[in-house]
PDB file of N, CA and C in Angstrom:
ATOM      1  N   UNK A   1     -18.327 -30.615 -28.598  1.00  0.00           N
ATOM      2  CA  UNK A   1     -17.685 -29.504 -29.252  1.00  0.00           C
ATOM      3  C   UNK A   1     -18.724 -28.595 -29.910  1.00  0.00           C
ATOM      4  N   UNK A   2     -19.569 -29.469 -30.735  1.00  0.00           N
ATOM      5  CA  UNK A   2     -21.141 -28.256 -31.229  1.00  0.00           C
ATOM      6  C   UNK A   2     -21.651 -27.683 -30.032  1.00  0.00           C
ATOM      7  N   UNK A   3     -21.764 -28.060 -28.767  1.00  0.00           N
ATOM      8  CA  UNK A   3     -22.805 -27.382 -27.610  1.00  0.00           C
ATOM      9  C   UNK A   3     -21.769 -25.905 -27.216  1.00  0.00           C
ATOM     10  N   UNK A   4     -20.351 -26.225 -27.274  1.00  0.00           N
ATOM     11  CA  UNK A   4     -19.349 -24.970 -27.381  1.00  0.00           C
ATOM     12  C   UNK A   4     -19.633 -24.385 -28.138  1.00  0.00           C
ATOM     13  N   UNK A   5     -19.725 -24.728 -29.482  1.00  0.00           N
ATOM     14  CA  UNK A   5     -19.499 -23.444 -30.293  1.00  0.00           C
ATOM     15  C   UNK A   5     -20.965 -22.979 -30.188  1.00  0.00           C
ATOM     16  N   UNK A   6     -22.061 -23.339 -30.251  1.00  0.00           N
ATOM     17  CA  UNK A   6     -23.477 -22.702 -30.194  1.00  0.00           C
ATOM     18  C   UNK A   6     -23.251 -21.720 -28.666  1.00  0.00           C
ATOM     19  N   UNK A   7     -22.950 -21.923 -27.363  1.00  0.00           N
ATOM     20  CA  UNK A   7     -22.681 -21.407 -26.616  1.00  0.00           C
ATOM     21  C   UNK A   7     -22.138 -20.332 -26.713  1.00  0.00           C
ATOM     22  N   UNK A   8     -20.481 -20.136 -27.465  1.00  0.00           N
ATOM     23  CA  UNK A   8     -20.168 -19.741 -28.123  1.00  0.00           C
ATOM     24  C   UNK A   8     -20.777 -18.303 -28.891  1.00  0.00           C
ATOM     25  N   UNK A   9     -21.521 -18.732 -29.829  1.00  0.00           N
ATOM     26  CA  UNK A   9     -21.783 -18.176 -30.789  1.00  0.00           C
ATOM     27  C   UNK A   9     -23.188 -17.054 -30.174  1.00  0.00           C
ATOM     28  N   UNK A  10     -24.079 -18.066 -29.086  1.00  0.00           N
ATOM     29  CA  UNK A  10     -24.768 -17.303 -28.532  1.00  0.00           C
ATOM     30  C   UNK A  10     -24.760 -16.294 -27.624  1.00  0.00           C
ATOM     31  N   UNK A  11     -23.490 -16.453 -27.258  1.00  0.00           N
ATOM     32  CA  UNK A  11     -23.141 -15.378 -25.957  1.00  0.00           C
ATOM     33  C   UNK A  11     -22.221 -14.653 -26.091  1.00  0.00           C
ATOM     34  N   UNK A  12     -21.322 -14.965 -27.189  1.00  0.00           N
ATOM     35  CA  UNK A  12     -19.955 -14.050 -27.030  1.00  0.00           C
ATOM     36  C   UNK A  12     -20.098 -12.682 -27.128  1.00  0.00           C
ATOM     37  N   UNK A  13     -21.290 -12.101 -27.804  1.00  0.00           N
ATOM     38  CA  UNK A  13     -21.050 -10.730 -26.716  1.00  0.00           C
ATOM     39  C   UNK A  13     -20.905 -10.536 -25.276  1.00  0.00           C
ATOM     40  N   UNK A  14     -21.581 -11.305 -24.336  1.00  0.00           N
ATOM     41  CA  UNK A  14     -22.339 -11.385 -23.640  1.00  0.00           C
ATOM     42  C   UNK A  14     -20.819 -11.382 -22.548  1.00  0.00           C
ATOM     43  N   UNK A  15     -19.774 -12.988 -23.121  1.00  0.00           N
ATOM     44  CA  UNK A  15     -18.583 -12.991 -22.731  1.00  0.00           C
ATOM     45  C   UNK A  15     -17.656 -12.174 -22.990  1.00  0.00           C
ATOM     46  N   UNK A  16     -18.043 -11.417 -24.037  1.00  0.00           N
ATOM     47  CA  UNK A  16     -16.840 -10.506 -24.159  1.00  0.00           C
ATOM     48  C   UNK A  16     -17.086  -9.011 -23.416  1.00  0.00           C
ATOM     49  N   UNK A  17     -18.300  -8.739 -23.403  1.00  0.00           N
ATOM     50  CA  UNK A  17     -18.391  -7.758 -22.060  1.00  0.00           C
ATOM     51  C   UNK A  17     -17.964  -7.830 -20.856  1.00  0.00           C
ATOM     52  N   UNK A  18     -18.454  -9.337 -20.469  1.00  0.00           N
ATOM     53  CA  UNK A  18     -18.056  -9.900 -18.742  1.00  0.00           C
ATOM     54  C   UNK A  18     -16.298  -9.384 -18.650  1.00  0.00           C
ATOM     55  N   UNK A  19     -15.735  -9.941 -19.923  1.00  0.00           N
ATOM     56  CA  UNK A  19     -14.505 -10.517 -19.783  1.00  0.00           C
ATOM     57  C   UNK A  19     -13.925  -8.600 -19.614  1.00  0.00           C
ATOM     58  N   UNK A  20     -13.969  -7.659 -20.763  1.00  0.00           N
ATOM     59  CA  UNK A  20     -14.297  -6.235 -20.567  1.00  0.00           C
ATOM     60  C   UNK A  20     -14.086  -5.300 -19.658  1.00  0.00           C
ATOM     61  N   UNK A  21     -14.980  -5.964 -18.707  1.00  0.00           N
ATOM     62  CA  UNK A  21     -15.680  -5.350 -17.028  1.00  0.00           C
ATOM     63  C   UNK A  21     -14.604  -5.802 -16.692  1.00  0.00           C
ATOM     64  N   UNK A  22     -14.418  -7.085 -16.499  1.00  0.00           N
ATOM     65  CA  UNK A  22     -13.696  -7.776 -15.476  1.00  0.00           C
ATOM     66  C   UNK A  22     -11.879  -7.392 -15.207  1.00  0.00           C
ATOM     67  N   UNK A  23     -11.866  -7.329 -16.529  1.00  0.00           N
ATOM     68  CA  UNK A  23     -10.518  -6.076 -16.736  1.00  0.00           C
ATOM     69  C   UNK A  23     -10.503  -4.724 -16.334  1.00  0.00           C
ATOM     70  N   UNK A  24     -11.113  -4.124 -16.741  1.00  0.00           N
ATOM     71  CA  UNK A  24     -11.392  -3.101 -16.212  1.00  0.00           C
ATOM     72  C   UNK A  24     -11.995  -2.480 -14.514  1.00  0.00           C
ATOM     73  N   UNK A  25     -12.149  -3.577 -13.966  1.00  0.00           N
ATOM     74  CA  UNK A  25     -12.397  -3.464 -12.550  1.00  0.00           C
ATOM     75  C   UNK A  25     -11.063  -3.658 -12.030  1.00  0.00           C
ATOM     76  N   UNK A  26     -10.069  -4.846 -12.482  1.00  0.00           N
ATOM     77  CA  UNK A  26      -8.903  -5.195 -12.229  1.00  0.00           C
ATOM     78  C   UNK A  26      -7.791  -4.346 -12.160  1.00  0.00           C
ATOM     79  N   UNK A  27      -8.157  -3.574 -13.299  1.00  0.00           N
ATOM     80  CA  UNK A  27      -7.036  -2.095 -13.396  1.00  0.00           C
ATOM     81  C   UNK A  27      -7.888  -1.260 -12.311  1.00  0.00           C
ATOM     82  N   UNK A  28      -8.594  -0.645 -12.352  1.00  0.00           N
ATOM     83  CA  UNK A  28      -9.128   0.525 -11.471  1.00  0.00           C
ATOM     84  C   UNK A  28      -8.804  -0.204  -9.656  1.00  0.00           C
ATOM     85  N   UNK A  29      -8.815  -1.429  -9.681  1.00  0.00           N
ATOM     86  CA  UNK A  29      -8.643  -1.937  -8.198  1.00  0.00           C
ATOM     87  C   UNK A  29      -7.318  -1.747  -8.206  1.00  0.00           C
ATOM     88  N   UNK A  30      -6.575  -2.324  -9.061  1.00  0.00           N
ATOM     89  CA  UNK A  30      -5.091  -2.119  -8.609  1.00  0.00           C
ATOM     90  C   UNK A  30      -4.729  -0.692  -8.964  1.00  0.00           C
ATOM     91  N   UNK A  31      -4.887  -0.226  -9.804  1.00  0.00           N
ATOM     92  CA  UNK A  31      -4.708   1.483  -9.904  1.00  0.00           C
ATOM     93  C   UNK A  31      -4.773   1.943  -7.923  1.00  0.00           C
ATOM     94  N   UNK A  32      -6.098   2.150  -7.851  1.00  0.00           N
ATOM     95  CA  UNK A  32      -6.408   2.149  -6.625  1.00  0.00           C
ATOM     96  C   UNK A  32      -5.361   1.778  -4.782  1.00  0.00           C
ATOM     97  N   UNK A  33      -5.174   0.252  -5.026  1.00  0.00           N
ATOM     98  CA  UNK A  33      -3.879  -0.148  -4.222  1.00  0.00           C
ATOM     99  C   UNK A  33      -3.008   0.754  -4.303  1.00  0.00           C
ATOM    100  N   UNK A  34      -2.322   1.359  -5.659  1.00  0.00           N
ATOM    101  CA  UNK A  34      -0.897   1.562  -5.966  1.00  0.00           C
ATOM    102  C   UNK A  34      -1.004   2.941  -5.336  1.00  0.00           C
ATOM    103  N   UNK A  35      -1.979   3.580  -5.668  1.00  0.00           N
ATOM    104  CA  UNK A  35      -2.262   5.031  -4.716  1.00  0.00           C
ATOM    105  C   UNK A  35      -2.301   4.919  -3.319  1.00  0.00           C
ATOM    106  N   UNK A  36      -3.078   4.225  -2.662  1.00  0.00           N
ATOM    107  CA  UNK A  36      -3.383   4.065  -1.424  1.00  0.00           C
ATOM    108  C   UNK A  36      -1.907   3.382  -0.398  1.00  0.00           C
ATOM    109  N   UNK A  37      -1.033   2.548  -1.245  1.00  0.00           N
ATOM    110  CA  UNK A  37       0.364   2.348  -0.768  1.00  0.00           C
ATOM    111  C   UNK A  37       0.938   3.531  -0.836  1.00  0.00           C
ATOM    112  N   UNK A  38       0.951   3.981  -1.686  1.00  0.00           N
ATOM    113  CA  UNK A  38       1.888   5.176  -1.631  1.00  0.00           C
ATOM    114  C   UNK A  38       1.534   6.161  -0.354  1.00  0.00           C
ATOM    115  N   UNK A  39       0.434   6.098  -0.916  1.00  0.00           N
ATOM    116  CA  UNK A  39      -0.328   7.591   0.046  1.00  0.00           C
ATOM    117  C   UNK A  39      -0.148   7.138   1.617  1.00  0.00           C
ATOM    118  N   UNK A  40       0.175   5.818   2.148  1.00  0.00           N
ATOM    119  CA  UNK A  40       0.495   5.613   3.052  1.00  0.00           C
ATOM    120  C   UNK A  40       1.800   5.230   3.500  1.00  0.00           C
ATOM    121  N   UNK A  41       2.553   5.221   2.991  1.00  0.00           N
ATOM    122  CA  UNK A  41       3.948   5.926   3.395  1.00  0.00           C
ATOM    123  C   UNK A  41       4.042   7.472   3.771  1.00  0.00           C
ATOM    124  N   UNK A  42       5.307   7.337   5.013  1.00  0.00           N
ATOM    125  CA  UNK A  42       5.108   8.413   5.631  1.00  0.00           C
ATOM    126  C   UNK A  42       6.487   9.171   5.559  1.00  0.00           C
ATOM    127  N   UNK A  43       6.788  10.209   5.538  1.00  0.00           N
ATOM    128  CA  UNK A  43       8.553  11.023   5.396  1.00  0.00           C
ATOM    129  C   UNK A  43       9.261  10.414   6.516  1.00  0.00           C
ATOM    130  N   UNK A  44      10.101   9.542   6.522  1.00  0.00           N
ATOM    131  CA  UNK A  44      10.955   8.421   7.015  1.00  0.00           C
ATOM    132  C   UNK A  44      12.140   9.321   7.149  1.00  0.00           C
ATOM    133  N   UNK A  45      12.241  10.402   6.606  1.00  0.00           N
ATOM    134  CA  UNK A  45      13.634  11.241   6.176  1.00  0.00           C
ATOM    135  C   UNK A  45      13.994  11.855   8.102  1.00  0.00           C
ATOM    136  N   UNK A  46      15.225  10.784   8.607  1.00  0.00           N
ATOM    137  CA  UNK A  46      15.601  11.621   9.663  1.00  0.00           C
ATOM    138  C   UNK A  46      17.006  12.392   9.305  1.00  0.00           C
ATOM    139  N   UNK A  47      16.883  13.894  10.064  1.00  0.00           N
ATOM    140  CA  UNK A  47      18.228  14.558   9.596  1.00  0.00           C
ATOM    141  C   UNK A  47      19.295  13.930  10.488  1.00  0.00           C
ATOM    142  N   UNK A  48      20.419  14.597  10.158  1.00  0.00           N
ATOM    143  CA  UNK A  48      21.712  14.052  11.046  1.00  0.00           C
ATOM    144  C   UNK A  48      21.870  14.673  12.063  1.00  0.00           C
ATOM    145  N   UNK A  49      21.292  15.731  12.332  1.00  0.00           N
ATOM    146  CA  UNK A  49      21.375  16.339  13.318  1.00  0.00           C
ATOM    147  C   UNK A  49      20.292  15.589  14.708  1.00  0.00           C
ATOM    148  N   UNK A  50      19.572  14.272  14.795  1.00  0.00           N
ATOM    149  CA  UNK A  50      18.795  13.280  14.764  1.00  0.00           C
ATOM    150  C   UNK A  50      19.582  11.994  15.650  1.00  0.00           C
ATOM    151  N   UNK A  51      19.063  11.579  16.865  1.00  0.00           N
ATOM    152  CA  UNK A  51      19.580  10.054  17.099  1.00  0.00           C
ATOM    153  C   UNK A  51      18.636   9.740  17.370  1.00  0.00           C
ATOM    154  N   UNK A  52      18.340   8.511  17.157  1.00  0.00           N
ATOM    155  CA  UNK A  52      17.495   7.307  17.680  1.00  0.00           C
ATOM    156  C   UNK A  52      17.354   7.223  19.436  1.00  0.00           C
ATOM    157  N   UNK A  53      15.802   7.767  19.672  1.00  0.00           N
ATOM    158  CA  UNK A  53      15.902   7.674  21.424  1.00  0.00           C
ATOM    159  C   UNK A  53      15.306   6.045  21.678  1.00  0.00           C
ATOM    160  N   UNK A  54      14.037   5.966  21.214  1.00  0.00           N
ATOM    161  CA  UNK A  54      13.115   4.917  21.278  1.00  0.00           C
ATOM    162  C   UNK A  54      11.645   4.542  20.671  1.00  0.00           C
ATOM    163  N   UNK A  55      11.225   3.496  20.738  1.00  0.00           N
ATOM    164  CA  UNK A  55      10.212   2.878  19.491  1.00  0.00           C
ATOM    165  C   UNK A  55       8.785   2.519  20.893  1.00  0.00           C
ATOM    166  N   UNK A  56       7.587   2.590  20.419  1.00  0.00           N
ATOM    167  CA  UNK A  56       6.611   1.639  21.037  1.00  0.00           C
ATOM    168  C   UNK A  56       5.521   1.396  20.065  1.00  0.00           C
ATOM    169  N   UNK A  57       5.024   0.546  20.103  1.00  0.00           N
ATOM    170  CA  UNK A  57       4.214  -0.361  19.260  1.00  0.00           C
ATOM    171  C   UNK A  57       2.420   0.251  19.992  1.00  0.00           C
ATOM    172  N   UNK A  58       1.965   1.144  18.872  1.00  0.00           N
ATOM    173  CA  UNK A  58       0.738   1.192  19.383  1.00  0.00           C
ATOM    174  C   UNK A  58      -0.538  -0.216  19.048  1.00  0.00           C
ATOM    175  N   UNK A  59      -1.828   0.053  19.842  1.00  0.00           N
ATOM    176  CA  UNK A  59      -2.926  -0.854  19.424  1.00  0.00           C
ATOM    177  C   UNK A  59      -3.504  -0.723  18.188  1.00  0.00           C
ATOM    178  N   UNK A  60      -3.523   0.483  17.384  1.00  0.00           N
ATOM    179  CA  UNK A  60      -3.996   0.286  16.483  1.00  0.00           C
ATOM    180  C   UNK A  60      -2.894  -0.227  15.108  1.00  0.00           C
ATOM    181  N   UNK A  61      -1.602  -1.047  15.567  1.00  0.00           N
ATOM    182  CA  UNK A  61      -0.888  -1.541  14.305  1.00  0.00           C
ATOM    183  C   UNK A  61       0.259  -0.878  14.010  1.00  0.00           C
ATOM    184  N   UNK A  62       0.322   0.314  14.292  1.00  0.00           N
ATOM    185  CA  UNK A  62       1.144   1.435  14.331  1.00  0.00           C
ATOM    186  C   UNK A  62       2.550   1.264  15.205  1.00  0.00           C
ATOM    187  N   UNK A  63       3.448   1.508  14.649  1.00  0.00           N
ATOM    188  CA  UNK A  63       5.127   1.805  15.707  1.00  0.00           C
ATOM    189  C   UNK A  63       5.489   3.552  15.557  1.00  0.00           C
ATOM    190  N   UNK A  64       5.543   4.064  16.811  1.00  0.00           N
ATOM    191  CA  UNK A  64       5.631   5.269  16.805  1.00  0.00           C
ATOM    192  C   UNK A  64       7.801   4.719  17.184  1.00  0.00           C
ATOM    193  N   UNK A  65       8.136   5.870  16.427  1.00  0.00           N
ATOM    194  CA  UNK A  65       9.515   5.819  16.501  1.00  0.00           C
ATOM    195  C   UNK A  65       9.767   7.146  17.388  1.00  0.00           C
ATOM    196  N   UNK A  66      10.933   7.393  18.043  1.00  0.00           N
ATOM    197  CA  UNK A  66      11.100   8.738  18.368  1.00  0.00           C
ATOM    198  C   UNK A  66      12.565   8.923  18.682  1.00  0.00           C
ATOM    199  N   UNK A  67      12.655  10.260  18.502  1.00  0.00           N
ATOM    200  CA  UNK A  67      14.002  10.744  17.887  1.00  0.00           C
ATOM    201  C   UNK A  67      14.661  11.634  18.495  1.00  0.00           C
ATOM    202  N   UNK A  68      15.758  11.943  19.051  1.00  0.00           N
ATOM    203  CA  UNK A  68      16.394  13.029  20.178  1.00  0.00           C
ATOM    204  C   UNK A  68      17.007  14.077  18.688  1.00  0.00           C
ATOM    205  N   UNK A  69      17.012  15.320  18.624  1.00  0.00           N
ATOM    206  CA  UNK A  69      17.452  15.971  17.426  1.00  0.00           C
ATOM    207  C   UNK A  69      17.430  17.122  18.461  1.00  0.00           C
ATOM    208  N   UNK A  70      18.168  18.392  17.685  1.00  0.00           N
ATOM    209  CA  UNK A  70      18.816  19.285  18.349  1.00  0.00           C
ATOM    210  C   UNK A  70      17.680  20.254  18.490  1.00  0.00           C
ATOM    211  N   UNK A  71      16.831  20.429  17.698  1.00  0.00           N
ATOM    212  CA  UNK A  71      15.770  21.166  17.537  1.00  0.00           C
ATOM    213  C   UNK A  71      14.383  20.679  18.164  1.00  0.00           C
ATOM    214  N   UNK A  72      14.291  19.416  19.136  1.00  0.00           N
ATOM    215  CA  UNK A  72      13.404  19.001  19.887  1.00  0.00           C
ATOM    216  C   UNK A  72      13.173  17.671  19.739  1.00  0.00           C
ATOM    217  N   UNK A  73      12.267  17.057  20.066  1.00  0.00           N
ATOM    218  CA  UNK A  73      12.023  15.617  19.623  1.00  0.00           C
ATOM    219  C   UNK A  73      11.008  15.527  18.249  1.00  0.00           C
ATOM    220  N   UNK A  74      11.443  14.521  17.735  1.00  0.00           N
ATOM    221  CA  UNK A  74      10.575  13.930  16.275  1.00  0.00           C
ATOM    222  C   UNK A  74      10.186  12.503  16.610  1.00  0.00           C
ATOM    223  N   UNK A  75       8.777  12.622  16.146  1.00  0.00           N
ATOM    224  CA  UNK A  75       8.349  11.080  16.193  1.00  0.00           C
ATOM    225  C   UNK A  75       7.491  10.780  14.937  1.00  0.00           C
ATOM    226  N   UNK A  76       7.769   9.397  14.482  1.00  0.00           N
ATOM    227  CA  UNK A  76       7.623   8.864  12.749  1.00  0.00           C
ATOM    228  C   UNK A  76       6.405   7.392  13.169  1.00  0.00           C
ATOM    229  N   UNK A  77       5.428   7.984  12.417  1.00  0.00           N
ATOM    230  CA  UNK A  77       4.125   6.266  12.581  1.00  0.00           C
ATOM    231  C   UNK A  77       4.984   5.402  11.296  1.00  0.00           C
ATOM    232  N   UNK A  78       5.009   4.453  11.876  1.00  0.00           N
ATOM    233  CA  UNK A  78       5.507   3.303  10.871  1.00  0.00           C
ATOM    234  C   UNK A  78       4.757   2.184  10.895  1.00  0.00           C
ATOM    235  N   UNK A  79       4.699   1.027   9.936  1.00  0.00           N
ATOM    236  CA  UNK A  79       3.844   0.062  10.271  1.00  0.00           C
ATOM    237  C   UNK A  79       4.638  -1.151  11.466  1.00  0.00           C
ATOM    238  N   UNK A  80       3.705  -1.951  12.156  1.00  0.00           N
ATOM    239  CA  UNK A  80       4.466  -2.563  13.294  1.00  0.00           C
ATOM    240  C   UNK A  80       5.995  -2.972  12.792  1.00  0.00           C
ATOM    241  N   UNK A  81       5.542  -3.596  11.933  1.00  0.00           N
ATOM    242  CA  UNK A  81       6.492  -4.540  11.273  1.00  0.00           C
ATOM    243  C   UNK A  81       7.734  -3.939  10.157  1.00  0.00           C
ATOM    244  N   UNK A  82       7.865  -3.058  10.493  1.00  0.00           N
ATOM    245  CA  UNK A  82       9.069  -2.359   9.829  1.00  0.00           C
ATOM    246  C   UNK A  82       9.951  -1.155  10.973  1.00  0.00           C
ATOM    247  N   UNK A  83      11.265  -1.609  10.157  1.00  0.00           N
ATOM    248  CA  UNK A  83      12.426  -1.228  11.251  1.00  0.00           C
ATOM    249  C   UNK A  83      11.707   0.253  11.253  1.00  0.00           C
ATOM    250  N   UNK A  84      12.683   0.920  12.176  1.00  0.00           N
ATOM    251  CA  UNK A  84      12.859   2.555  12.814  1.00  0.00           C
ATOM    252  C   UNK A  84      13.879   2.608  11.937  1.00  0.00           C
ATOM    253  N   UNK A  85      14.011   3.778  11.140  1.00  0.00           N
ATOM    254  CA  UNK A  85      14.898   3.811  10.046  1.00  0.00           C
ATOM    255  C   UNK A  85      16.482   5.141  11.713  1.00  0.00           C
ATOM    256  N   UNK A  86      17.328   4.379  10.876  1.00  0.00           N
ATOM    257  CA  UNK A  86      18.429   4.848  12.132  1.00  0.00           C
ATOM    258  C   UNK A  86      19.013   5.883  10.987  1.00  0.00           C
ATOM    259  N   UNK A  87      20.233   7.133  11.679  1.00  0.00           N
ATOM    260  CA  UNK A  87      20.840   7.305  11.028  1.00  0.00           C
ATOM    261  C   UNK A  87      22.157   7.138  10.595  1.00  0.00           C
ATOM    262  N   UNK A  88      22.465   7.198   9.326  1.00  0.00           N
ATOM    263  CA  UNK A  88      24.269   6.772   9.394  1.00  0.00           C
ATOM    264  C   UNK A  88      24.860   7.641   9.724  1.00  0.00           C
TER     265      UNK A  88
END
């Protein structure tokens, strides 16, 4: 318990900087994530004027969706693994 507290006593600046940083990297990383999710979502918004033609799964991870609408075709990058949003 004395080799703690001398430890302790000798470093706790030392730990309380580490500890500091280490927070502060933690927020700026997840800060970071929370932007970069967002920023990668894409306008999912199909109008009604809009049906569902068909989906293909590109190589780089990507599902291209595509859409028959009155005003031409629309096509939406989605990640593989999430539906083609349909409309009601």
């Amino acid at each position: 318990m004395k080799i703690i507290a001398k430890l302790y006593k000798g470093y706790a600046g030392f730990f309380g900087a580490l500890s500091s940083f280490g927070l502060l990297a933690l927020l700026i990383t997840s800060t970071c994530l929370i932007f970069h999710i967002n920023s990668a979502k894409t306008n999912t918004e199909i109008t009604s004027d809009c049906t569902y033609a068909d989906e293909e799964i590109l190589d780089n991870g990507l599902k291209v969706c595509y859409y028959d609408c009155d005003n031409g075709t629309k096509t939406i990058e989605i990640s593989e693994f999430a539906k083609c949003p349909h409309v009601d």
